[in-house]
PDB file of N, CA and C in Angstrom:
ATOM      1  N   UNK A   1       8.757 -29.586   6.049  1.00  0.00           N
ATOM      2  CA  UNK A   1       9.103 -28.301   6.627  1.00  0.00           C
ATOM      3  C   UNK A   1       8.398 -27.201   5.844  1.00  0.00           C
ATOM      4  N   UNK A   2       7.594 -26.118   6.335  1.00  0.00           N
ATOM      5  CA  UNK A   2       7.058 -24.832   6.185  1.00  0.00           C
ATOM      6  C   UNK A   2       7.788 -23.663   6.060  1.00  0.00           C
ATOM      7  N   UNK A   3       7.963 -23.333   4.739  1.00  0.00           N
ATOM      8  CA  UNK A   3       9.143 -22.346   4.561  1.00  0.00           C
ATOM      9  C   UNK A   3       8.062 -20.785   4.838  1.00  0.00           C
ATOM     10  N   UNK A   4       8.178 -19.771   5.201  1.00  0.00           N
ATOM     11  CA  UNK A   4       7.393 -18.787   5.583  1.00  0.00           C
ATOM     12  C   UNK A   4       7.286 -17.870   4.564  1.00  0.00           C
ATOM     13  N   UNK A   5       5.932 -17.511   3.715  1.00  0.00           N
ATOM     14  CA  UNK A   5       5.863 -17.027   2.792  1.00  0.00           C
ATOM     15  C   UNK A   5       5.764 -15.432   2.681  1.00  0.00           C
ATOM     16  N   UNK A   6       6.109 -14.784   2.134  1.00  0.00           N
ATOM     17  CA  UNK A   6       6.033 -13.245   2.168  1.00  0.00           C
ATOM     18  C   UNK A   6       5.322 -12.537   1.420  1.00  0.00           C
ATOM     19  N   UNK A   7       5.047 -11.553   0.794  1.00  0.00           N
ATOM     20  CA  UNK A   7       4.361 -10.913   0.091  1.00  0.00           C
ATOM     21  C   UNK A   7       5.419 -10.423  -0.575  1.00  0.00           C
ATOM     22  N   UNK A   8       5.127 -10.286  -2.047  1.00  0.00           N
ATOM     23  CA  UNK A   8       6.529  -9.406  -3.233  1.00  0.00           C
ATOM     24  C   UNK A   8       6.524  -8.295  -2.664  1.00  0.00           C
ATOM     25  N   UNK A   9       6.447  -7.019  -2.566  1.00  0.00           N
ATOM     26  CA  UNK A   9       6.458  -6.288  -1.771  1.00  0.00           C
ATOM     27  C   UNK A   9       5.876  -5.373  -0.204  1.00  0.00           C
ATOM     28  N   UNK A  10       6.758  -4.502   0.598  1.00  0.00           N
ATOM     29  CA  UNK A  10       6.365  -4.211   1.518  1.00  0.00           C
ATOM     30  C   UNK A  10       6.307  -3.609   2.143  1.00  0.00           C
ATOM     31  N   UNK A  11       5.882  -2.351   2.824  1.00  0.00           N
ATOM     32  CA  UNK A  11       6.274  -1.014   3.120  1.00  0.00           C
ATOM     33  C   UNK A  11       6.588  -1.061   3.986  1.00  0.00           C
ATOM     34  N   UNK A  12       7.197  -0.003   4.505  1.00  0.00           N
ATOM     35  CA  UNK A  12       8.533   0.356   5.327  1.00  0.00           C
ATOM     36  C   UNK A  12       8.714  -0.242   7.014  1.00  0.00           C
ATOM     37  N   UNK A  13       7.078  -0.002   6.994  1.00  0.00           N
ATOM     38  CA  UNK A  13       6.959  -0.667   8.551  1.00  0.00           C
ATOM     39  C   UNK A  13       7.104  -2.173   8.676  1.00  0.00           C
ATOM     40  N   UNK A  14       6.233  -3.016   7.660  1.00  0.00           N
ATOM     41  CA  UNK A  14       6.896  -4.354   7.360  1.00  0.00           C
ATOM     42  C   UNK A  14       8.345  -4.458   6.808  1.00  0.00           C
ATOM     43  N   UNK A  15       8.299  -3.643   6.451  1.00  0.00           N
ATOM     44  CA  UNK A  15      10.205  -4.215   5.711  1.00  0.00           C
ATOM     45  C   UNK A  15      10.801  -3.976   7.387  1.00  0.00           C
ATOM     46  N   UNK A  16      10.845  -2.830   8.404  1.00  0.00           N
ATOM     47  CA  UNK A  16      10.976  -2.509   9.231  1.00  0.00           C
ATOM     48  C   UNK A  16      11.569  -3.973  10.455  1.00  0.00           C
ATOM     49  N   UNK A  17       9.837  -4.275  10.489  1.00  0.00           N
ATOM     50  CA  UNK A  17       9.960  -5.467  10.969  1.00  0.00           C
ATOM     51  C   UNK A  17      10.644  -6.813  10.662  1.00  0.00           C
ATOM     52  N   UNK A  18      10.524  -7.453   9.677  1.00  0.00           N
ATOM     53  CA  UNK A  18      11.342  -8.183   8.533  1.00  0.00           C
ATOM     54  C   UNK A  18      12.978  -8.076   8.811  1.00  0.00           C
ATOM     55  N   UNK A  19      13.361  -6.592   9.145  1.00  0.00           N
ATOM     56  CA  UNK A  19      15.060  -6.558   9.520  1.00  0.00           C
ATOM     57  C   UNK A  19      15.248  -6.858  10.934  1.00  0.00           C
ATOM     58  N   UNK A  20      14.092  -6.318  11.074  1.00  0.00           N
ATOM     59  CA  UNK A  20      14.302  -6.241  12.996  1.00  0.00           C
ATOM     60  C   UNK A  20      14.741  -4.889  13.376  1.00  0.00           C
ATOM     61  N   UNK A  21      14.229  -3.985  12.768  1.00  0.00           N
ATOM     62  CA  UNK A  21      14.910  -2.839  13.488  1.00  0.00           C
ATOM     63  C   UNK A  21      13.452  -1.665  13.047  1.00  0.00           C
ATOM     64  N   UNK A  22      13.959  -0.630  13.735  1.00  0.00           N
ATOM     65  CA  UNK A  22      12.816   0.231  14.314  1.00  0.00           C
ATOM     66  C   UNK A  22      12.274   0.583  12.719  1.00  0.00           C
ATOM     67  N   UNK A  23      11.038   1.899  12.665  1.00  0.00           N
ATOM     68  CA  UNK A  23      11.056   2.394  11.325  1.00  0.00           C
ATOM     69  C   UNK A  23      12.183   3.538  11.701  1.00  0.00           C
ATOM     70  N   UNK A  24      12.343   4.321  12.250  1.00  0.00           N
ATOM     71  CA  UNK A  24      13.207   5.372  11.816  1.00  0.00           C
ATOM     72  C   UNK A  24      14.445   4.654  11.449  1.00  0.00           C
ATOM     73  N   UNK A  25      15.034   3.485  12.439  1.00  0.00           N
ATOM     74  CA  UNK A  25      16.597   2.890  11.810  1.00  0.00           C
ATOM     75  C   UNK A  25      16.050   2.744   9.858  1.00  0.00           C
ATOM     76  N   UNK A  26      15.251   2.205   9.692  1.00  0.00           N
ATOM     77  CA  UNK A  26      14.954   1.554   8.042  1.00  0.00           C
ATOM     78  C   UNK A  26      14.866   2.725   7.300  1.00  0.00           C
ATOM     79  N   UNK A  27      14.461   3.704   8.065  1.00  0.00           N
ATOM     80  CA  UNK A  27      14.387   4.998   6.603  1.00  0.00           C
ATOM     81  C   UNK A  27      15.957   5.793   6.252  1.00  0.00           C
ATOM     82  N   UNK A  28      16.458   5.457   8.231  1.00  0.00           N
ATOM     83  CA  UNK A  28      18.025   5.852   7.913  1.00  0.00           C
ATOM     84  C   UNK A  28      18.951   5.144   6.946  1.00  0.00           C
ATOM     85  N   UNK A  29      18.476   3.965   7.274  1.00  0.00           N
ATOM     86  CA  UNK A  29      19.330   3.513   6.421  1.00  0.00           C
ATOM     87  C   UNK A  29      19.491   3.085   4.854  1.00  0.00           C
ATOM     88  N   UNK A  30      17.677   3.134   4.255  1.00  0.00           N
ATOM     89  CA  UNK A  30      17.301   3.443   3.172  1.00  0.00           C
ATOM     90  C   UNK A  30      18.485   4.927   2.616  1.00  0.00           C
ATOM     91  N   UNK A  31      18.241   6.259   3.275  1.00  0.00           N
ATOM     92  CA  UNK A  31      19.023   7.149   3.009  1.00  0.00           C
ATOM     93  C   UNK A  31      20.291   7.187   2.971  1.00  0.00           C
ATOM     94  N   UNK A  32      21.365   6.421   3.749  1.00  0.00           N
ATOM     95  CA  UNK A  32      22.606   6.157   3.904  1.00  0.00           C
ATOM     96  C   UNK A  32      23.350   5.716   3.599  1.00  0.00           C
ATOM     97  N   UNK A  33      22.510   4.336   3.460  1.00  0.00           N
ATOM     98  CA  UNK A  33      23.277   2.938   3.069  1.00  0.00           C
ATOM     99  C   UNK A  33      23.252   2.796   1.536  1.00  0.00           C
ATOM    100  N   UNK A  34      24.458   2.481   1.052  1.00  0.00           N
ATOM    101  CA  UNK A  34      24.459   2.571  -0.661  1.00  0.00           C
ATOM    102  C   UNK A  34      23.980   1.308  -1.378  1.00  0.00           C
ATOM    103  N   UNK A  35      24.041  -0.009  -0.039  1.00  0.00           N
ATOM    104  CA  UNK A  35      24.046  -1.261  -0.766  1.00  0.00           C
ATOM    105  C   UNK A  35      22.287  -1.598  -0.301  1.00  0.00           C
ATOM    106  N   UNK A  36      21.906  -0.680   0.459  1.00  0.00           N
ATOM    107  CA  UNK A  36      20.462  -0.840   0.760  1.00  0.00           C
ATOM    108  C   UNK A  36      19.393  -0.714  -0.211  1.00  0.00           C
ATOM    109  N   UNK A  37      18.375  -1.820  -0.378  1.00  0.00           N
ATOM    110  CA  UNK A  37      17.044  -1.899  -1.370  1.00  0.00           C
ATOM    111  C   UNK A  37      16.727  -0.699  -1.901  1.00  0.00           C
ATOM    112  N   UNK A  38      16.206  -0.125  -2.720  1.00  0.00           N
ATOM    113  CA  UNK A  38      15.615   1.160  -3.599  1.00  0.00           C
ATOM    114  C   UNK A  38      14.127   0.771  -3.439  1.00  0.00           C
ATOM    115  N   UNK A  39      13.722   2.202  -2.213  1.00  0.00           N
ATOM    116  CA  UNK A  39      12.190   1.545  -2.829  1.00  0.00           C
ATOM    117  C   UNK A  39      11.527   2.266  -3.937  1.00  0.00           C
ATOM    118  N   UNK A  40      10.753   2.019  -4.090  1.00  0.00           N
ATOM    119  CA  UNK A  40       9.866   2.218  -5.734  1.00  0.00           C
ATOM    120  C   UNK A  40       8.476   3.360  -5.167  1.00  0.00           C
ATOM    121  N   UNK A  41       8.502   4.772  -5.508  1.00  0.00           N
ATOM    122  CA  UNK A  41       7.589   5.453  -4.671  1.00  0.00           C
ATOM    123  C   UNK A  41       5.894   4.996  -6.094  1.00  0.00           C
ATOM    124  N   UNK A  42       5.104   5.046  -5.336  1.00  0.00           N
ATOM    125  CA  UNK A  42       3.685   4.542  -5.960  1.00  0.00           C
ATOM    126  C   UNK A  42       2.679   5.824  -5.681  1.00  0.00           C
ATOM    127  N   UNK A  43       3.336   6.211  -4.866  1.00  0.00           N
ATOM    128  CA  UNK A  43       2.220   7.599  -5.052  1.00  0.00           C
ATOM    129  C   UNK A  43       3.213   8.516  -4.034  1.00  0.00           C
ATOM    130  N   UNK A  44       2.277  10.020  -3.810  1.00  0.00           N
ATOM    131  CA  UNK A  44       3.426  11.155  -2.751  1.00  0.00           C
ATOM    132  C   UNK A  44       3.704  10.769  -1.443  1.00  0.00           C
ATOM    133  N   UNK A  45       2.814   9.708  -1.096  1.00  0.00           N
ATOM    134  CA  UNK A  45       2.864   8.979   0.250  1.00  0.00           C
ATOM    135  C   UNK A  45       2.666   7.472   0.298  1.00  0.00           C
ATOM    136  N   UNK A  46       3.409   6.857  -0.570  1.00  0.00           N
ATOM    137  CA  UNK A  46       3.379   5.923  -0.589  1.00  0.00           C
ATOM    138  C   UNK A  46       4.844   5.445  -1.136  1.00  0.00           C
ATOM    139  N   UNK A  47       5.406   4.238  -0.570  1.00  0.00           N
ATOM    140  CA  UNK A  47       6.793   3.894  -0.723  1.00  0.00           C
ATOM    141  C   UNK A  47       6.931   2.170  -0.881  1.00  0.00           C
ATOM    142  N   UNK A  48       7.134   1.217  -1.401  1.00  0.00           N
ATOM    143  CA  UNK A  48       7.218   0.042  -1.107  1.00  0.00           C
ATOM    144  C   UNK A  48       8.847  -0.981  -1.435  1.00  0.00           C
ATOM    145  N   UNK A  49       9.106  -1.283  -0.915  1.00  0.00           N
ATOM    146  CA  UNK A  49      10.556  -2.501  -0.815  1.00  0.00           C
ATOM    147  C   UNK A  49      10.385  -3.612  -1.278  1.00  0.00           C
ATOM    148  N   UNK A  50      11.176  -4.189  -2.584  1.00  0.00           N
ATOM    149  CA  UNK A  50      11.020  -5.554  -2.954  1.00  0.00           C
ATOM    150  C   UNK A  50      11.358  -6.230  -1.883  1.00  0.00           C
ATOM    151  N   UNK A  51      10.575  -7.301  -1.361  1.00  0.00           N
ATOM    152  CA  UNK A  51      10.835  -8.395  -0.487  1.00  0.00           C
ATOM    153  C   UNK A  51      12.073  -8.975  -0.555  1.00  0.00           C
ATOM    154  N   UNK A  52      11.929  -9.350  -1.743  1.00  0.00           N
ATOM    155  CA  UNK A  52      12.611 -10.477  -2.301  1.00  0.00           C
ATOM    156  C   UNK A  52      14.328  -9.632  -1.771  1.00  0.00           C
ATOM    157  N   UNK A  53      14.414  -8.410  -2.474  1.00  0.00           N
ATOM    158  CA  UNK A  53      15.519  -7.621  -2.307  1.00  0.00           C
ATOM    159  C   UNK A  53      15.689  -7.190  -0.797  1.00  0.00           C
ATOM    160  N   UNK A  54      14.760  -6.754  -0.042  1.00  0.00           N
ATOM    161  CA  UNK A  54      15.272  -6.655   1.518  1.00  0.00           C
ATOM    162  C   UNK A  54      15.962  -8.291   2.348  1.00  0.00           C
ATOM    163  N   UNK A  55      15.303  -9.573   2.002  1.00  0.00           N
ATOM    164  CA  UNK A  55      15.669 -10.453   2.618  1.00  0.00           C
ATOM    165  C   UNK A  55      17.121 -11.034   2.117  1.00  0.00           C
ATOM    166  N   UNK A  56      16.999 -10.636   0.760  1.00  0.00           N
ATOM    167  CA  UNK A  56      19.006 -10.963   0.176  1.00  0.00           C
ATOM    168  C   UNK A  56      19.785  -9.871   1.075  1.00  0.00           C
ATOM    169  N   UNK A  57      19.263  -8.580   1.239  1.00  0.00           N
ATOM    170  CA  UNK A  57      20.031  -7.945   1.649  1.00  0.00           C
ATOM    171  C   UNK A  57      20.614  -7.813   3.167  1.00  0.00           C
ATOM    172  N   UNK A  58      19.986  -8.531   3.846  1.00  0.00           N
ATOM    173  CA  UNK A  58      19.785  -8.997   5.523  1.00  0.00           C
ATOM    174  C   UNK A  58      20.729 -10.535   5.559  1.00  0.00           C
ATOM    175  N   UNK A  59      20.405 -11.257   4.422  1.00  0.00           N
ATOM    176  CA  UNK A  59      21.214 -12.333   4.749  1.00  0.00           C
ATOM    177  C   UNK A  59      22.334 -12.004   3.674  1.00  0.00           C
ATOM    178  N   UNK A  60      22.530 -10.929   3.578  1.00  0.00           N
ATOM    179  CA  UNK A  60      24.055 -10.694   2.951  1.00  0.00           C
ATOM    180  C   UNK A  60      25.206 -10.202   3.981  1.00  0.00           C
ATOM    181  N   UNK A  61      24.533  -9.377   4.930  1.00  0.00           N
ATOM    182  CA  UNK A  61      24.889  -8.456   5.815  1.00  0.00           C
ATOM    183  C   UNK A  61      25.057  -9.650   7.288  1.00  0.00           C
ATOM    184  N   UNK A  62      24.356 -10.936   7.199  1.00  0.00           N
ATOM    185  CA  UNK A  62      24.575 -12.069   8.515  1.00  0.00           C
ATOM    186  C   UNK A  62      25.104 -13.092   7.898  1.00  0.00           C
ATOM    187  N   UNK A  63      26.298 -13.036   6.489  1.00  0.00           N
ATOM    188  CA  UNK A  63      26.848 -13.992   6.066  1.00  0.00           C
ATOM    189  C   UNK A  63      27.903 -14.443   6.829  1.00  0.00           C
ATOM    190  N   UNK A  64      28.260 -15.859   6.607  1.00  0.00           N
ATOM    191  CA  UNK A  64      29.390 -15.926   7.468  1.00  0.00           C
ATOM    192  C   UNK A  64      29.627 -15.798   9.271  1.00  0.00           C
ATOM    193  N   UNK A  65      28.181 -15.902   9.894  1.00  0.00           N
ATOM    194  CA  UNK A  65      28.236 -15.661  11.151  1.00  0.00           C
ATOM    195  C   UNK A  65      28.364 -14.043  11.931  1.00  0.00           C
ATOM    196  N   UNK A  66      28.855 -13.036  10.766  1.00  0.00           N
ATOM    197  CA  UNK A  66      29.039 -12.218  11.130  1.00  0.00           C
ATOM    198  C   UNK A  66      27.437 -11.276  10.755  1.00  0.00           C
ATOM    199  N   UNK A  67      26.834 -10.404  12.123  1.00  0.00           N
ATOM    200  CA  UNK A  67      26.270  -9.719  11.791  1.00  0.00           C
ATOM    201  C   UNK A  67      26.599  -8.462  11.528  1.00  0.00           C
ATOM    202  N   UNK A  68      26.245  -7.758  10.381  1.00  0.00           N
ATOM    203  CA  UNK A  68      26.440  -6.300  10.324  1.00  0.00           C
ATOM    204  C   UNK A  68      25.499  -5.522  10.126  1.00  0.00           C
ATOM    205  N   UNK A  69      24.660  -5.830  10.430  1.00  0.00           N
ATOM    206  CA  UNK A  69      23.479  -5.134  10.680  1.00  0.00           C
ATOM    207  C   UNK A  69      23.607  -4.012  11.464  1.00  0.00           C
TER     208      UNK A  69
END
């Protein structure tokens, strides 16, 4: 079996995709959400999301059958 490999980090439009939800939902909820990833700014226009930390945080939120996404 082929486990699907990711890149360590990923900006917003891939992290975007990765949740399944639009970019504006991901920046809302970057701003909102307290238990949501911190991204790490790299320059004035530039923003990136640990992988590793968006995909714990997606299968934290679809534990148990329940989505809360």
């Amino acid at each position: 079996m082929q486990t699907k490999r990711y890149p360590p980090s990923s900006r917003p439009k891939q992290g975007a995709e990765l949740l399944g939800v639009s970019l504006p939902t991901f920046w809302r909820w970057a701003a909102e959400k307290q238990d949501f990833p911190k991204g790490r700014r790299l320059s004035a226009r530039c923003t990136v999301f640990d992988t590793g930390e968006l995909i714990a945080w997606r299968e934290s939120k679809m534990k148990g059958g329940r989505n809360e996404l």
